[in-house]
PDB file of N, CA and C in Angstrom:
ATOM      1  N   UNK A   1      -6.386  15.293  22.542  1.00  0.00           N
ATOM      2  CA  UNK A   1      -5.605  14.235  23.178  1.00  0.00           C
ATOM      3  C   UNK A   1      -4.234  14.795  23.566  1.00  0.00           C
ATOM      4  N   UNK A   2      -3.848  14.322  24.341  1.00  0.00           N
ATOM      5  CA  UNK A   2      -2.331  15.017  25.486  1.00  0.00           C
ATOM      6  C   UNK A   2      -1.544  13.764  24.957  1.00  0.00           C
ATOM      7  N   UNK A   3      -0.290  14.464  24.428  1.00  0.00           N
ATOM      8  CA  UNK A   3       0.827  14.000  24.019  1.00  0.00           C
ATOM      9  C   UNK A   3       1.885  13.943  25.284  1.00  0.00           C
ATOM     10  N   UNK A   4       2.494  13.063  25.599  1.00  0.00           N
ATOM     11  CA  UNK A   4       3.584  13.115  26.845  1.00  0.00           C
ATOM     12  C   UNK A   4       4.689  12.333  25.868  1.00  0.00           C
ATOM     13  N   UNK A   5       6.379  12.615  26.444  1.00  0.00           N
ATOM     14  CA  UNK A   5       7.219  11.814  25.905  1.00  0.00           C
ATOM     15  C   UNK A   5       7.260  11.004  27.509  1.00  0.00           C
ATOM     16  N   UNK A   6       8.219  10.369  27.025  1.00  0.00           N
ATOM     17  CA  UNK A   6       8.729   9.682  28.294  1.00  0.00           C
ATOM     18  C   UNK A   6       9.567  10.050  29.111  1.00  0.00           C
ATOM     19  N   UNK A   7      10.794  10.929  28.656  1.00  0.00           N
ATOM     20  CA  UNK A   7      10.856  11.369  29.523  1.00  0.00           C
ATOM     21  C   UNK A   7      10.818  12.655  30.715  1.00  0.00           C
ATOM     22  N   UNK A   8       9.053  12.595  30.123  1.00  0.00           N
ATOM     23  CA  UNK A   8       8.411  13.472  30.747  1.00  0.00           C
ATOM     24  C   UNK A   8       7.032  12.784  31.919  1.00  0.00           C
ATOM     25  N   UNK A   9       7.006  11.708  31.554  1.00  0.00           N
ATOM     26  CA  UNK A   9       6.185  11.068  32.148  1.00  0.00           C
ATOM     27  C   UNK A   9       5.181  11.511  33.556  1.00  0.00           C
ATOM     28  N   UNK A  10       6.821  12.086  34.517  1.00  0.00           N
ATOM     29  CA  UNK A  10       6.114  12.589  35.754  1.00  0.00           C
ATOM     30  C   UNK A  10       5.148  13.465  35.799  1.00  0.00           C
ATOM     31  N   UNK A  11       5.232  14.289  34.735  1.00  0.00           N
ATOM     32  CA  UNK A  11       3.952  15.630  34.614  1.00  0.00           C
ATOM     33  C   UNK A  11       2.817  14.800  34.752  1.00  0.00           C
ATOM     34  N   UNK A  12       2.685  13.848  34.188  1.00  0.00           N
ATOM     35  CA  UNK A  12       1.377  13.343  33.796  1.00  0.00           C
ATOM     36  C   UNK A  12       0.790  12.618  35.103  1.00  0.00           C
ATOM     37  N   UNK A  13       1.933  11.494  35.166  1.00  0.00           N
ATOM     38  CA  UNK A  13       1.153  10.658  36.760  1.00  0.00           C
ATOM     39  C   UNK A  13       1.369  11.667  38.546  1.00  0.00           C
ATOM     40  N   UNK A  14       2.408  13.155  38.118  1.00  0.00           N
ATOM     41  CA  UNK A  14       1.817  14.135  39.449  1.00  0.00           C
ATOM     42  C   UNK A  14       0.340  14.306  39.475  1.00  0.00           C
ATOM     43  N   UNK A  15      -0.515  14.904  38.447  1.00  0.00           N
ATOM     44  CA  UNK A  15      -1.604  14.725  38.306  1.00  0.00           C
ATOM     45  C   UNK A  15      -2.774  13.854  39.038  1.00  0.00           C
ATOM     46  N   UNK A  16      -2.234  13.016  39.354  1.00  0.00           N
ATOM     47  CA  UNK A  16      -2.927  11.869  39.972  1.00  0.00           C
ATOM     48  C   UNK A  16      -2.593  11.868  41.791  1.00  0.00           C
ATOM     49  N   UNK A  17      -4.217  11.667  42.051  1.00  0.00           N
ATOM     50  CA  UNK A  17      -4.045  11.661  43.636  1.00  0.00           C
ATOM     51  C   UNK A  17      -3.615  10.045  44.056  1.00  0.00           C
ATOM     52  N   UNK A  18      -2.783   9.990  45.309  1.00  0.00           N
ATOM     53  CA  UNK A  18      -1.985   8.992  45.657  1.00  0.00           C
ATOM     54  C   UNK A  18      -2.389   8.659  47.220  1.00  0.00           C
ATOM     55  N   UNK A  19      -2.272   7.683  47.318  1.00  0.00           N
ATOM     56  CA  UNK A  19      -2.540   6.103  46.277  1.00  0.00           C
ATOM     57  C   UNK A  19      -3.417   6.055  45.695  1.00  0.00           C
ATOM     58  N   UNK A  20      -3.762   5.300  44.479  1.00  0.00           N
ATOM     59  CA  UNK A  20      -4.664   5.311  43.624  1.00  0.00           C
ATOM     60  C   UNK A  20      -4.683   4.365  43.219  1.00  0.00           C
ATOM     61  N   UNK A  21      -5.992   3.364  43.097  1.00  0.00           N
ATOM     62  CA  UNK A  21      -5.981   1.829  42.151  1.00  0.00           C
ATOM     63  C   UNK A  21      -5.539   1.731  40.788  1.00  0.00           C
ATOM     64  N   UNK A  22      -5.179   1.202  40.571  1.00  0.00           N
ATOM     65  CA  UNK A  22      -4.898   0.749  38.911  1.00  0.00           C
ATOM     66  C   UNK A  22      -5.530   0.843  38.421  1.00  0.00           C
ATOM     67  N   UNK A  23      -6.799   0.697  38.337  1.00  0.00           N
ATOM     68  CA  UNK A  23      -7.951   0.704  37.288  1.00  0.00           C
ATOM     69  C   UNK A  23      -8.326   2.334  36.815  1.00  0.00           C
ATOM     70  N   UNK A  24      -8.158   2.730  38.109  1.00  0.00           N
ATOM     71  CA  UNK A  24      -8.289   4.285  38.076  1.00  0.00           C
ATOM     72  C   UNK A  24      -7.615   5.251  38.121  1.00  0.00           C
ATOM     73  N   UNK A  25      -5.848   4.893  37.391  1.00  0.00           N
ATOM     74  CA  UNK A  25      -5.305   5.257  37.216  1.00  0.00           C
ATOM     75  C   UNK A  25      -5.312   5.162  35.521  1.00  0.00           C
ATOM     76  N   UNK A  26      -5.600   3.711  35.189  1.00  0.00           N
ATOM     77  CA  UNK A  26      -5.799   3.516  33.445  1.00  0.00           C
ATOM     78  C   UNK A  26      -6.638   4.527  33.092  1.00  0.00           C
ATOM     79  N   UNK A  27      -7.766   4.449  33.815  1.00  0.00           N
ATOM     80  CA  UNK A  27      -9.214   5.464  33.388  1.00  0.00           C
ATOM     81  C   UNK A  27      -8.675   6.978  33.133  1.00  0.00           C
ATOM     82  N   UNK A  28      -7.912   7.327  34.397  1.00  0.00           N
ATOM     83  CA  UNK A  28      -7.036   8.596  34.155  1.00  0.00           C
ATOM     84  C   UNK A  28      -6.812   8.963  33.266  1.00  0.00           C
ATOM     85  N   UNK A  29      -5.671   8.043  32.518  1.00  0.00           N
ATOM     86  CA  UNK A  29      -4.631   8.143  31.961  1.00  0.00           C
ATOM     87  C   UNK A  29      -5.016   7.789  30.443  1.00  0.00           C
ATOM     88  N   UNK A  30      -6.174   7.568  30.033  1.00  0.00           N
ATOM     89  CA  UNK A  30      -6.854   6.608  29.001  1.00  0.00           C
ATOM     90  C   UNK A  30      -6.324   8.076  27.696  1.00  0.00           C
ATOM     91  N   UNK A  31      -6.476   9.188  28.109  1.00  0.00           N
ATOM     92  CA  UNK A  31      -6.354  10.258  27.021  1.00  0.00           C
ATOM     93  C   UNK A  31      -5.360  10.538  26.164  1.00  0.00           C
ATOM     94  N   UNK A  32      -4.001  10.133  26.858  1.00  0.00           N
ATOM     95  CA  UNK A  32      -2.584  10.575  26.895  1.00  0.00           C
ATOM     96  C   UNK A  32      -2.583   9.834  26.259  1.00  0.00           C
ATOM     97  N   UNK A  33      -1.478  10.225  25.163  1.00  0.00           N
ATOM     98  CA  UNK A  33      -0.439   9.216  23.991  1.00  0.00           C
ATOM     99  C   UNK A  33       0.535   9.483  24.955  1.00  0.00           C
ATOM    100  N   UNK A  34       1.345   8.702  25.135  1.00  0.00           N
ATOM    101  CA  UNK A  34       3.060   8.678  25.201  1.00  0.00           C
ATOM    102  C   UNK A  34       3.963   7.995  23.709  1.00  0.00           C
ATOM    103  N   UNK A  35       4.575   9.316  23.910  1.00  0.00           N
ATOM    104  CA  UNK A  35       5.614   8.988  22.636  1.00  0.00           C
ATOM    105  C   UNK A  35       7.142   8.417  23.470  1.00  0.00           C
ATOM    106  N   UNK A  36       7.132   7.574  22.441  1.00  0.00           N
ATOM    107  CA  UNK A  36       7.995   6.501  22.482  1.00  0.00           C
ATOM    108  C   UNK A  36       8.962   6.434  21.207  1.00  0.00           C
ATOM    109  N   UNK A  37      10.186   5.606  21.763  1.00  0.00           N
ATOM    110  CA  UNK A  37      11.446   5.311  20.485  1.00  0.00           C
ATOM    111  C   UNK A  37      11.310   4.684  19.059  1.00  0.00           C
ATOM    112  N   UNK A  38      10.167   4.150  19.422  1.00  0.00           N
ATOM    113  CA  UNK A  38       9.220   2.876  18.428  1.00  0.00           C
ATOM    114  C   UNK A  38       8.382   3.322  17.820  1.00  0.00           C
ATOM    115  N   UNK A  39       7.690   4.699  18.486  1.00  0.00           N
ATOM    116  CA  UNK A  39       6.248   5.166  17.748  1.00  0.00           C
ATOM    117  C   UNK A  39       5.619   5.874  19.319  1.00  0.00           C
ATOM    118  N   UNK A  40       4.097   5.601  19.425  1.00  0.00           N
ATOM    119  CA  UNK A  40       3.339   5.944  20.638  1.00  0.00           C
ATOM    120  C   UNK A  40       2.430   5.189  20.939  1.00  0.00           C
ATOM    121  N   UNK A  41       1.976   4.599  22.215  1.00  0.00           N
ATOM    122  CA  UNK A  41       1.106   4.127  22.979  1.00  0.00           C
ATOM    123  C   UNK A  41      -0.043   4.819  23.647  1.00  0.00           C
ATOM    124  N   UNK A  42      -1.338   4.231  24.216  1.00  0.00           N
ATOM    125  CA  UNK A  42      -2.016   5.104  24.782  1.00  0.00           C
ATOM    126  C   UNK A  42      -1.512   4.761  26.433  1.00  0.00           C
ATOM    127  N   UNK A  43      -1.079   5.565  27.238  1.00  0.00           N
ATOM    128  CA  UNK A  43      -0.881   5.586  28.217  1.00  0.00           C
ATOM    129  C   UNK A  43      -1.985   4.745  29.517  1.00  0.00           C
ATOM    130  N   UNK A  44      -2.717   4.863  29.093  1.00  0.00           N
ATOM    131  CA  UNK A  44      -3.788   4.717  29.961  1.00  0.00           C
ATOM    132  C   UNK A  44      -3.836   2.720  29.502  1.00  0.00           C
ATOM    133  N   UNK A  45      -3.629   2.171  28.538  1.00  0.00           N
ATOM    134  CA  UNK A  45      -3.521   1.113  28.187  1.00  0.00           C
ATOM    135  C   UNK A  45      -2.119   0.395  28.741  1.00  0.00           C
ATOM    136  N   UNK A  46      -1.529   0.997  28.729  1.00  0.00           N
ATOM    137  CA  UNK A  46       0.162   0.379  29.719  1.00  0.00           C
ATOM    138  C   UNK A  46      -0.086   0.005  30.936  1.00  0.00           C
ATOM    139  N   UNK A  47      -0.669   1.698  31.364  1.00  0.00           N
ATOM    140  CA  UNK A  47      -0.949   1.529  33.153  1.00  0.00           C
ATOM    141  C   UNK A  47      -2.220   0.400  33.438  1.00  0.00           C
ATOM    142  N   UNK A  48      -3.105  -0.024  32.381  1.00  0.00           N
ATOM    143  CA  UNK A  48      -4.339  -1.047  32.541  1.00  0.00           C
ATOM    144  C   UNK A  48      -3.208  -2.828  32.412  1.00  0.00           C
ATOM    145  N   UNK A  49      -1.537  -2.579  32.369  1.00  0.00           N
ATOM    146  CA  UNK A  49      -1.221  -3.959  32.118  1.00  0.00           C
ATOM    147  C   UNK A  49      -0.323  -4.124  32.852  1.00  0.00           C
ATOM    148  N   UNK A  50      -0.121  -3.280  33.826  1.00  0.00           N
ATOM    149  CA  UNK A  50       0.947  -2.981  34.891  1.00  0.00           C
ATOM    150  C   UNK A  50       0.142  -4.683  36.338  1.00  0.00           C
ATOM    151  N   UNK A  51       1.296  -4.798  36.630  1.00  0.00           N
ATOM    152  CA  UNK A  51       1.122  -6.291  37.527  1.00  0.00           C
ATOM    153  C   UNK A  51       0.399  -6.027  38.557  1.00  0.00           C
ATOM    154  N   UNK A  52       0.845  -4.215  39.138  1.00  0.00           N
ATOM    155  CA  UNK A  52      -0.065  -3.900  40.674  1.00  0.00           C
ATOM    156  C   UNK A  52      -1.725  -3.576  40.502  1.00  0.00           C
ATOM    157  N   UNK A  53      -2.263  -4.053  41.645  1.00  0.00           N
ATOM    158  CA  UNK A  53      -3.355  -3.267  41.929  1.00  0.00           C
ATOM    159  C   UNK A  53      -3.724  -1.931  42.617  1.00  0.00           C
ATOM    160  N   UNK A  54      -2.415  -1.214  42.958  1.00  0.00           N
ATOM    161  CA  UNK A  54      -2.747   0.039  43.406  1.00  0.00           C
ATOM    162  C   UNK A  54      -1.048   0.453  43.040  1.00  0.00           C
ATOM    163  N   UNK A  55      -1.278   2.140  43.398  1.00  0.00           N
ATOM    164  CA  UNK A  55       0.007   2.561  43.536  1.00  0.00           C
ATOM    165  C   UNK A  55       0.233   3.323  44.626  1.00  0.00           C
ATOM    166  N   UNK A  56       1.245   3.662  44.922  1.00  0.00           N
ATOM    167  CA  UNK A  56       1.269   4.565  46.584  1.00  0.00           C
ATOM    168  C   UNK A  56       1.835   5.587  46.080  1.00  0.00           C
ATOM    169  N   UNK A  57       2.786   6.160  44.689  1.00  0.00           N
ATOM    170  CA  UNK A  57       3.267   7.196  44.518  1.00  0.00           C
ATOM    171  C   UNK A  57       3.669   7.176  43.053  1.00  0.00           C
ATOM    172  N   UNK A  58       3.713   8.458  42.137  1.00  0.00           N
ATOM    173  CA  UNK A  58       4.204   8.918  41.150  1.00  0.00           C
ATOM    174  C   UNK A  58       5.100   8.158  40.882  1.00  0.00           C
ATOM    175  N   UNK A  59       6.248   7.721  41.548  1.00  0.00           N
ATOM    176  CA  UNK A  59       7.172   6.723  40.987  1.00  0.00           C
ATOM    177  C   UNK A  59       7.187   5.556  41.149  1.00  0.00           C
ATOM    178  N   UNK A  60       6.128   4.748  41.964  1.00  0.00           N
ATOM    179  CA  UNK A  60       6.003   3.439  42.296  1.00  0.00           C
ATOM    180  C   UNK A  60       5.232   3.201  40.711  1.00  0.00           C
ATOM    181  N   UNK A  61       4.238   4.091  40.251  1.00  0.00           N
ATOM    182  CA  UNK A  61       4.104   4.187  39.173  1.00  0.00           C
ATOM    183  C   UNK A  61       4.981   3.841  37.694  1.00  0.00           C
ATOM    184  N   UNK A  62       5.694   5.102  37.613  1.00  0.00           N
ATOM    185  CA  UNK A  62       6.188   4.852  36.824  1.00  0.00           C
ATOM    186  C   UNK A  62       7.267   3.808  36.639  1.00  0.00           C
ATOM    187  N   UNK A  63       7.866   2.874  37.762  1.00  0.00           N
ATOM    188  CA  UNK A  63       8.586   1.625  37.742  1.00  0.00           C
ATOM    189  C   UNK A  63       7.776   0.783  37.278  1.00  0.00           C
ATOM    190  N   UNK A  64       6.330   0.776  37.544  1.00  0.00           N
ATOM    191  CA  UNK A  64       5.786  -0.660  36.945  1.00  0.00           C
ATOM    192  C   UNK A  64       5.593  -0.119  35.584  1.00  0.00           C
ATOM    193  N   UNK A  65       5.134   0.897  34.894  1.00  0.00           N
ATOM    194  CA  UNK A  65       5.064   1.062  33.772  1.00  0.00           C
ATOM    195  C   UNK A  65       6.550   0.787  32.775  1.00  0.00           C
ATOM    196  N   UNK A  66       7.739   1.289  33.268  1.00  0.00           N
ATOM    197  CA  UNK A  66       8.870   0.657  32.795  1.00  0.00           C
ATOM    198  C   UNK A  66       8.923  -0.946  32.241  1.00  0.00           C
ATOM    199  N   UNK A  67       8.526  -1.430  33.538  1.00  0.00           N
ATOM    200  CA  UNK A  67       8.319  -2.917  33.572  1.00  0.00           C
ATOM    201  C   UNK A  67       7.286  -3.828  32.291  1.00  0.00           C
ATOM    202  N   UNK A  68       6.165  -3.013  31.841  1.00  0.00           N
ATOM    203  CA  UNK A  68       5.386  -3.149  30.815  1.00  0.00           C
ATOM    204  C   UNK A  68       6.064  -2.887  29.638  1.00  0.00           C
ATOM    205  N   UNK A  69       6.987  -1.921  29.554  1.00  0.00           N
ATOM    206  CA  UNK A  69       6.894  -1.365  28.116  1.00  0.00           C
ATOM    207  C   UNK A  69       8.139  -2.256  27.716  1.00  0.00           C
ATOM    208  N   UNK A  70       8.098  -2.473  26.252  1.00  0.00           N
ATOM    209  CA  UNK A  70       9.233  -3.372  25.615  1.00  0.00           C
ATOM    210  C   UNK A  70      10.434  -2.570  25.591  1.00  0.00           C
ATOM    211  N   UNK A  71      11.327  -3.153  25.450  1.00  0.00           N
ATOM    212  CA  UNK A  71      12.688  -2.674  25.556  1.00  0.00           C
ATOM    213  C   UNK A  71      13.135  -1.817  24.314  1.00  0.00           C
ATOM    214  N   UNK A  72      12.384  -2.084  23.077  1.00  0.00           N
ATOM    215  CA  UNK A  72      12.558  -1.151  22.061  1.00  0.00           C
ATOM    216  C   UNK A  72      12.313   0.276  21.964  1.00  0.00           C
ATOM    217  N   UNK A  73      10.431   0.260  22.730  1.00  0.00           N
ATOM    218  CA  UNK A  73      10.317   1.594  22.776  1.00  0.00           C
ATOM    219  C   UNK A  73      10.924   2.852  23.561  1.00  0.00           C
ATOM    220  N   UNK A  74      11.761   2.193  24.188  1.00  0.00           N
ATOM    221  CA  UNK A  74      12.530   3.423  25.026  1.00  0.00           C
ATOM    222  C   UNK A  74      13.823   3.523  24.533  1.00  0.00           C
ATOM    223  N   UNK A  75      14.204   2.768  23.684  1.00  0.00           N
ATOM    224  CA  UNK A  75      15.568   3.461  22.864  1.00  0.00           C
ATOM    225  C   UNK A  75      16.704   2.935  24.024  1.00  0.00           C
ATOM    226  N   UNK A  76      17.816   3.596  23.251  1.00  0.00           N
ATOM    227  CA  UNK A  76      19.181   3.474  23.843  1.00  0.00           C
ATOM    228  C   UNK A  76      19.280   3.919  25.029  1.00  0.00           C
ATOM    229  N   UNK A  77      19.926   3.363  26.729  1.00  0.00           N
ATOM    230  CA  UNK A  77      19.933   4.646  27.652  1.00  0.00           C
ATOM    231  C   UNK A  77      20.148   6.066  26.933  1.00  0.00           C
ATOM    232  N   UNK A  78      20.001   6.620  28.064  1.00  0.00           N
ATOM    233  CA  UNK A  78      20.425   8.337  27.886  1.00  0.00           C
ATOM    234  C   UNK A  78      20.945   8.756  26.572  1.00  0.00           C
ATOM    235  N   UNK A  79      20.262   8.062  25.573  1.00  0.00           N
ATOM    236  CA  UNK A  79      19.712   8.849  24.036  1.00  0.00           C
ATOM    237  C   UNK A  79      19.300   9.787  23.905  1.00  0.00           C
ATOM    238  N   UNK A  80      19.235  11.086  23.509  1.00  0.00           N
ATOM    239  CA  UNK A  80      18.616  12.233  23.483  1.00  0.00           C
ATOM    240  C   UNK A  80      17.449  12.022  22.543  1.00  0.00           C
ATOM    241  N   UNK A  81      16.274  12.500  22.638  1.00  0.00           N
ATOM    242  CA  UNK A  81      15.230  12.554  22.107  1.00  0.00           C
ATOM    243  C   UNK A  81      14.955  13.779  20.573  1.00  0.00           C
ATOM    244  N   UNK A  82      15.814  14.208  21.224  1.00  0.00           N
ATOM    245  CA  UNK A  82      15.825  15.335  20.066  1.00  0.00           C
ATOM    246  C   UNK A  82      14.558  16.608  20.661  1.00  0.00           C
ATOM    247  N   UNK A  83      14.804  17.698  20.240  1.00  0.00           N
ATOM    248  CA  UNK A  83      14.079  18.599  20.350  1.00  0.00           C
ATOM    249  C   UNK A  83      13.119  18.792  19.160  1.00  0.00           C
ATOM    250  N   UNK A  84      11.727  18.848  19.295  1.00  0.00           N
ATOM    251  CA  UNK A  84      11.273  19.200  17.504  1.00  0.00           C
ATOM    252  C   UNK A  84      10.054  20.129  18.335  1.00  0.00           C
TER     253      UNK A  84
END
């Protein structure tokens, strides 16, 4: 299983050919944990709760996924994550 932080995110949804439906972007994405401020999610479960039915690009992406995730798991703005 593929570990991503967040703010690494883009590695993961470049990967993906564009535009791409939602559904088959979850399916994608179903493998990936993303680590988070809170703990980790499965990636592929965020992008399955995102409002769109398609995406047109890597970052149209990752705005709706923002939009899903609670305000806890992403921590303070521009918090450093720490290196480990």
């Amino acid at each position: 299983m593929e570990e991503v932080k967040l703010s690494r995110i883009d590695d993961a949804f470049e990967r993906l050919e564009y535009p791409i439906e939602a559904e088959t972007a979850a399916t994608e994405l179903e493998g990936v944990t993303l680590l988070l401020a809170d703990g980790e999610r499965n990636l592929g479960e965020l992008v399955g709760r995102t409002n769109s039915d398609r995406f047109e690009s890597a970052d149209d992406l990752e705005t709706e996924l923002h939009n899903v995730l609670p305000r806890e798991a992403v921590g303070e703005p521009y918090q450093s994550e720490g290196e480990g």
